[in-house]
Protein backbone atom coordinates (compact mmCIF):
# COMPACT_ATOMS: atom_id res chain seq x y z
CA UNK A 1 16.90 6.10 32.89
CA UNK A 2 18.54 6.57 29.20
CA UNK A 3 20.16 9.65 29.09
CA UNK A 4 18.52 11.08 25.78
CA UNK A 5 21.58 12.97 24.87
CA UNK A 6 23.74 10.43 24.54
CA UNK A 7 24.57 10.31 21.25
CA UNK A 8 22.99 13.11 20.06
CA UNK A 9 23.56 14.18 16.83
CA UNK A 10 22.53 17.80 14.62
CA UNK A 11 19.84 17.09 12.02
CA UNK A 12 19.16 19.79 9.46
CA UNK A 13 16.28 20.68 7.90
CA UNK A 14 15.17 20.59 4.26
CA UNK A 15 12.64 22.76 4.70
CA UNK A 16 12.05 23.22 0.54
CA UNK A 17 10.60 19.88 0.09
CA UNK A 18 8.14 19.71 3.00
CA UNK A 19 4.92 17.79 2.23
CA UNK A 20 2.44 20.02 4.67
CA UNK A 21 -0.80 17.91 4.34
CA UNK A 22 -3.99 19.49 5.59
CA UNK A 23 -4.93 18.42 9.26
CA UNK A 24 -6.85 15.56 9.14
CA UNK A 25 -8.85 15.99 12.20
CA UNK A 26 -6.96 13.07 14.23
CA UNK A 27 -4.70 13.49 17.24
CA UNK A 28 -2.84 10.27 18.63
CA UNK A 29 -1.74 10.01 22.02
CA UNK A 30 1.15 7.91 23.36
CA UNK A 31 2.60 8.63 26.69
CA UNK A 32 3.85 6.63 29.95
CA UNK A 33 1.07 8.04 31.98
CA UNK A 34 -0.69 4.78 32.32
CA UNK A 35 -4.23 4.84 33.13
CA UNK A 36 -4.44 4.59 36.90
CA UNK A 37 -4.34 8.76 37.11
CA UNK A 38 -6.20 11.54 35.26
CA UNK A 39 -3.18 12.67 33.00
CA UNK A 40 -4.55 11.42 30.05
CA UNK A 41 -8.07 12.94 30.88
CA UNK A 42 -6.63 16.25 31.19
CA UNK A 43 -4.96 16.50 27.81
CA UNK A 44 -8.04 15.67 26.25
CA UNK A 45 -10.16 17.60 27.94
CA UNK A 46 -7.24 20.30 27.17
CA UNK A 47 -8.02 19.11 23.19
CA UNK A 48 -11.44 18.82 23.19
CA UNK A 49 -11.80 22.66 24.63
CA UNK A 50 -10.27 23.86 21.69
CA UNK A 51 -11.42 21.36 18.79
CA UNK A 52 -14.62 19.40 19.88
CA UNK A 53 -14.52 17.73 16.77
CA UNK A 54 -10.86 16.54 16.99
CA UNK A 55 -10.91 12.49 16.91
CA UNK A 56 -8.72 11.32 19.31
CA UNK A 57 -6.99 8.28 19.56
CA UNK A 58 -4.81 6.57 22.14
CA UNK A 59 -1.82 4.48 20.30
CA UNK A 60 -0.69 3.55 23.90
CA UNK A 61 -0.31 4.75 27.70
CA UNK A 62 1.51 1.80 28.93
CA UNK A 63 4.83 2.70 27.66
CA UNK A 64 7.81 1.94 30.84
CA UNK A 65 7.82 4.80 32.47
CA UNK A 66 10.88 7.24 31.42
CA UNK A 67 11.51 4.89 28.33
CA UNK A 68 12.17 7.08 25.58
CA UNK A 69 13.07 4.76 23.59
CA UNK A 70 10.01 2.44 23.79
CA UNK A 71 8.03 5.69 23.13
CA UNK A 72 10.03 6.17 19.75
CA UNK A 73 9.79 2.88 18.32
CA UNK A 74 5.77 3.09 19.49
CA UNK A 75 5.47 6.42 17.95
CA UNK A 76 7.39 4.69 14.56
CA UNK A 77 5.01 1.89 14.44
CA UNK A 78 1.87 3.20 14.46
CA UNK A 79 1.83 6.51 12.62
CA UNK A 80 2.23 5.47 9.37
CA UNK A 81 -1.06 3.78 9.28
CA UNK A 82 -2.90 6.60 10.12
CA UNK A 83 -3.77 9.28 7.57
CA UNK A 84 -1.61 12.02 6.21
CA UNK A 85 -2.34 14.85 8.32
CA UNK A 86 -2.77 13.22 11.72
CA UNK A 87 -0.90 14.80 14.79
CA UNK A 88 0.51 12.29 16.97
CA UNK A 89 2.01 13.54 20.28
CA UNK A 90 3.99 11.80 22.14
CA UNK A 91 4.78 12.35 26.22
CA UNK A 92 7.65 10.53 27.39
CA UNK A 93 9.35 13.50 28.99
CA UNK A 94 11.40 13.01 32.49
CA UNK A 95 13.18 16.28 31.64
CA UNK A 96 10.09 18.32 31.70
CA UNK A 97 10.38 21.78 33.36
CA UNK A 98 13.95 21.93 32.25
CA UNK A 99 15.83 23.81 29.24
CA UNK A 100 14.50 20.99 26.93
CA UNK A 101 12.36 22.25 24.29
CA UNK A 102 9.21 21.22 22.99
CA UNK A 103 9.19 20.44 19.67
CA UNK A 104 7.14 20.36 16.23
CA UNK A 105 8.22 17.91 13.57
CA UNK A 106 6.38 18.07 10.16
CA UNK A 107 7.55 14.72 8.37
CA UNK A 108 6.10 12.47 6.02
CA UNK A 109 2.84 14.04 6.12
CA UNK A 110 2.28 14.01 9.66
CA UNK A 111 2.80 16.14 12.77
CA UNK A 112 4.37 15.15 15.58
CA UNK A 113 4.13 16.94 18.56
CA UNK A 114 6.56 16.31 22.32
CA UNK A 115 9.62 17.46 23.68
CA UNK A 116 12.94 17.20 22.44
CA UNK A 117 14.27 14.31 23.83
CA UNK A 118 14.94 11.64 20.74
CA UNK A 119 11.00 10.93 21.04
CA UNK A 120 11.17 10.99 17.53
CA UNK A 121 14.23 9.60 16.59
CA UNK A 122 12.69 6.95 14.40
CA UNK A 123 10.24 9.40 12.80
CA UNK A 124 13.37 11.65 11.64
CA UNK A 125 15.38 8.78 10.63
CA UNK A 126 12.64 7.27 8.27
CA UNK A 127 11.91 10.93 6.64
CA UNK A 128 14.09 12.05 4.06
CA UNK A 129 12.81 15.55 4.63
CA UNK A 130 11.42 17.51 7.58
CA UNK A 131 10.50 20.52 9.07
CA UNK A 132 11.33 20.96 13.25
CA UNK A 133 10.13 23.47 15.42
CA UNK A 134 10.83 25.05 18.98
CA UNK A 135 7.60 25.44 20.70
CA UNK A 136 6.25 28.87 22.14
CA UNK A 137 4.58 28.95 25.61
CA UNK A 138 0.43 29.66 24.65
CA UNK A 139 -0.54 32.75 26.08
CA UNK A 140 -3.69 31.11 27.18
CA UNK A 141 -1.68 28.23 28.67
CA UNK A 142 0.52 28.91 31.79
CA UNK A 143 3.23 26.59 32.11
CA UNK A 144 3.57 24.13 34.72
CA UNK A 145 6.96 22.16 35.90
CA UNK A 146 5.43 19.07 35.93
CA UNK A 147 3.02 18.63 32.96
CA UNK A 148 3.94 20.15 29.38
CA UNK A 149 2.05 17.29 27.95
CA UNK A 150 -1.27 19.04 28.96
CA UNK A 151 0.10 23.16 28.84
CA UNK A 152 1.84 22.86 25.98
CA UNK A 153 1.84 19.73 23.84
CA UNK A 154 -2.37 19.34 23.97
CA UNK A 155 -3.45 22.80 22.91
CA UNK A 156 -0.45 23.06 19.98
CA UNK A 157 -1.59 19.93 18.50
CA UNK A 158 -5.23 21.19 18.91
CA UNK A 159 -4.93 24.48 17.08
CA UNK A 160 -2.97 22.36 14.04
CA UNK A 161 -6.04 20.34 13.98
CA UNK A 162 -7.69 23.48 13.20
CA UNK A 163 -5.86 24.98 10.30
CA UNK A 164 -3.44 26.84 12.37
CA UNK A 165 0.34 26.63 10.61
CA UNK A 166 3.08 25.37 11.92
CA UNK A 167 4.62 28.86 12.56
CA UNK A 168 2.09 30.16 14.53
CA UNK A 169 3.21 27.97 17.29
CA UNK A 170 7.18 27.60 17.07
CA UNK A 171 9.99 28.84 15.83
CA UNK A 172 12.64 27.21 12.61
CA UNK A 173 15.39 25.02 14.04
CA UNK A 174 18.30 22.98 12.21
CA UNK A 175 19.06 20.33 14.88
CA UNK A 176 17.31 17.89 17.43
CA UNK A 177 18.18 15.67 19.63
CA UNK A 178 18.18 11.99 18.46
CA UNK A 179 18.74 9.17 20.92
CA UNK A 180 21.18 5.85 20.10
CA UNK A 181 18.94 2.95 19.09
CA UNK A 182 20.11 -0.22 19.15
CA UNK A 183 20.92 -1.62 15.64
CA UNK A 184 21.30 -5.31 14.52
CA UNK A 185 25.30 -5.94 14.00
CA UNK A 186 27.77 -8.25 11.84
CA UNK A 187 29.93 -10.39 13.86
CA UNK A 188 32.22 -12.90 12.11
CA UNK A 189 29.18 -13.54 9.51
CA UNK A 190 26.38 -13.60 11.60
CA UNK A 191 23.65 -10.79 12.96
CA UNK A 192 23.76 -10.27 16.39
CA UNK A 193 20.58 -8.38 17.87
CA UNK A 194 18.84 -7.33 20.96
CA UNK A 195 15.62 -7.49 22.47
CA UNK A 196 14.32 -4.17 22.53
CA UNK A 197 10.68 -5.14 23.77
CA UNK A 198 8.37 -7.78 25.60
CA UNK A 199 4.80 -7.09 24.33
CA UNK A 200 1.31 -7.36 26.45
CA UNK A 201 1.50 -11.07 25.12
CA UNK A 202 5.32 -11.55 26.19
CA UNK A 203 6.13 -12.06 23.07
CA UNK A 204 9.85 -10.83 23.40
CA UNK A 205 10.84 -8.57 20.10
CA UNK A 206 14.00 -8.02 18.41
CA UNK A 207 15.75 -5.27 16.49
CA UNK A 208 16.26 -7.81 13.68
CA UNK A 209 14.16 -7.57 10.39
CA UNK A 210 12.97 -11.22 8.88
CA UNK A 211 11.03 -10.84 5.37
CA UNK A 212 10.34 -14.45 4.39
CA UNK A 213 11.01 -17.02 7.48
CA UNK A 214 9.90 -19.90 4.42
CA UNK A 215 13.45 -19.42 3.49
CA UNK A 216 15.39 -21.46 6.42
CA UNK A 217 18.74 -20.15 4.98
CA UNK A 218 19.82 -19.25 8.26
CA UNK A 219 19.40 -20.68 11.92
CA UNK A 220 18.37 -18.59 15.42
CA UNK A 221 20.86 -18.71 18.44
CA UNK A 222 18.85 -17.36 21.85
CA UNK A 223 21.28 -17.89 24.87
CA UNK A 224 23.47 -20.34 22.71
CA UNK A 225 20.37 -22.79 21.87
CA UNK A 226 18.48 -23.16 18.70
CA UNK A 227 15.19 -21.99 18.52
CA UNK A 228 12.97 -23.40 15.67
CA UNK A 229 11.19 -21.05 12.78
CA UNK A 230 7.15 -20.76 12.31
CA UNK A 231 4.83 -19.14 9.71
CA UNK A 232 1.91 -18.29 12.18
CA UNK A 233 1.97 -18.55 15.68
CA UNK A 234 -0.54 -21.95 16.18
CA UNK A 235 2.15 -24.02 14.32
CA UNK A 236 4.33 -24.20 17.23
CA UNK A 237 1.22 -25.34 19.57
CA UNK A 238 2.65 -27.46 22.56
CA UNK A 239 6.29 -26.70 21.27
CA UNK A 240 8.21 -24.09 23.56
CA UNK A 241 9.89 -20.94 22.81
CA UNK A 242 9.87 -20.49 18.92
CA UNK A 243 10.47 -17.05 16.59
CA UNK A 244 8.46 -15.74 13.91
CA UNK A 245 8.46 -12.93 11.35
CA UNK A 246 6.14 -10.57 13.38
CA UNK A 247 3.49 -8.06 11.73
CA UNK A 248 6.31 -5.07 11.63
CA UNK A 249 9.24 -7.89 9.82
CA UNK A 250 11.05 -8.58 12.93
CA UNK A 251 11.73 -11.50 14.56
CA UNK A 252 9.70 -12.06 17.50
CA UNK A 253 10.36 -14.76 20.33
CA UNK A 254 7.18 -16.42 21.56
CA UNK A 255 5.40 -19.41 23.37
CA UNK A 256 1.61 -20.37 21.25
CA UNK A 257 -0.90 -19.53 24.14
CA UNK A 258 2.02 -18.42 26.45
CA UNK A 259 3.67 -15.66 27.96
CA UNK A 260 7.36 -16.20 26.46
CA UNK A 261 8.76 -13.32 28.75
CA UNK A 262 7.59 -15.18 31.77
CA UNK A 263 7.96 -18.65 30.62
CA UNK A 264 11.79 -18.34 29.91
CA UNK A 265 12.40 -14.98 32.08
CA UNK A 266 13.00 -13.45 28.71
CA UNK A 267 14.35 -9.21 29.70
CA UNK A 268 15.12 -6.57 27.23
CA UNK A 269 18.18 -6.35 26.07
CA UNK A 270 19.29 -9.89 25.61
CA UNK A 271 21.14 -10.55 23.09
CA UNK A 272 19.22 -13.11 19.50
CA UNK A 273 22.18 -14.51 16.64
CA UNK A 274 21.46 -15.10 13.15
CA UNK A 275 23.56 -17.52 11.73
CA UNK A 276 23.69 -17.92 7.91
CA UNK A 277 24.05 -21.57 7.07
């Protein structure tokens, strides 16, 4: 399990410039919960009691259990194309019931609701201002040990759907905690990255950001072999392991019509090289 304070480093707030945009009705959900269990039901439910007209969406449950990190970079890559005013929470929390807070973020328009774990890393480090918040217990919501994404998380993000401010709920607070995530490197001229995720396709993604693949200025090094550059996925049909520029700019390792991950026992966390030629 990552330990989410490793690394952690005091963000302060410019709380002068904050964009507050009115709610816009929508709450996103993305937790490890899965969808084997009634978890997800529950917070809803929890949502629905207080705003039956909130919309709610669900960005993703499948997220590896305890993986913080996969819950940040999901949280990073979906919010911003829903609309100002959305409140996304996010439940990847194995220190729930502890001294770990929950926490309100108001950045970029949006609201993001979870605990303070570096769930929101990403969304901090893309904002150039923000507001952060320590949660309250709700009077009308007991808290349990074991589930703060129901007791706590749910009916907060519920009552901002309804107009309620960010004050009501929490209190001002300078600093959160923001976990390491891996970063592309320069080594002797080239970019050395990671795999930081295998998608529901097995595509394998990296931390490494292609804008125009057209341009083969460069070559791809995946376990000391060359692997050859597409423009859309059908062009490598019958081919093997290729990479592309994926929908987000980052090079993405994948098989056309294959699972790449199982093909070539692809795992997070191996290493991709960019060598300029």
């Amino acid at each position: 399990m990552h330990n989410p304070h490793s690394g952690e480093i005091a963000v302060l707030n410019n709380i002068g410039k904050i964009d507050l945009h009115r709610p816009s009705g929508i709450i996103t959900l993305t937790t490890d919960f899965g969808l084997a269990d009634t978890f997800v039901a529950q917070m809803k439910g929890v949502i629905l009691s207080i705003n039956a007209d909130a919309k709610i969406v669900d960005i993703t449950h499948q997220i590896r259990p305890f993986s913080i990190t996969d819950a940040a970079r999901a949280i990073s890559v979906a919010y911003p194309y829903f609309p100002k005013g959305t409140i996304h929470i996010g439940v990847t929390d194995p220190g729930v019931g502890s001294e770990r807070r929950g926490l309100l973020i108001c950045a970029g328009g949006h609201y993001f609701v979870g605990p303070d774990n570096g769930i929101f890393s990403l969304v901090v480090k893309k904002a150039p201002d923000f507001r952060a918040l320590s949660l309250r217990p709700l009077e009308d919501y007991p808290l349990s040990s074991t589930f703060h994404g129901r007791d706590l998380f749910a009916p907060v993000a519920a009552m901002l759907s309804l107009g309620k401010s960010p004050e009501s709920v929490g209190s001002l607070i300078e600093e959160v905690v923001m976990i390491d995530l891996s970063e592309p490197t320069m080594t002797n001229g080239s970019i050395v990255g990671t795999i930081t995720a295998i998608d529901n396709f097995g595509n394998a993604i990296t931390n490494i950001p292609l804008i125009k693949v057209s341009e083969r200025s460069f070559k791809v090094l995946f376990r000391g072999r060359e692997v050859p550059c597409y423009k859309f996925y059908k062009q490598a049909e019958g081919k093997g392991l290729g990479y592309i520029a994926n929908s987000q700019g980052l090079l993405e390792l994948f098989v056309f019509n294959g699972n790449a991950s199982e093909a070539y026992g692809i795992k997070v966390g191996e290493v991709v090289t960019v060598i300029p030629l």
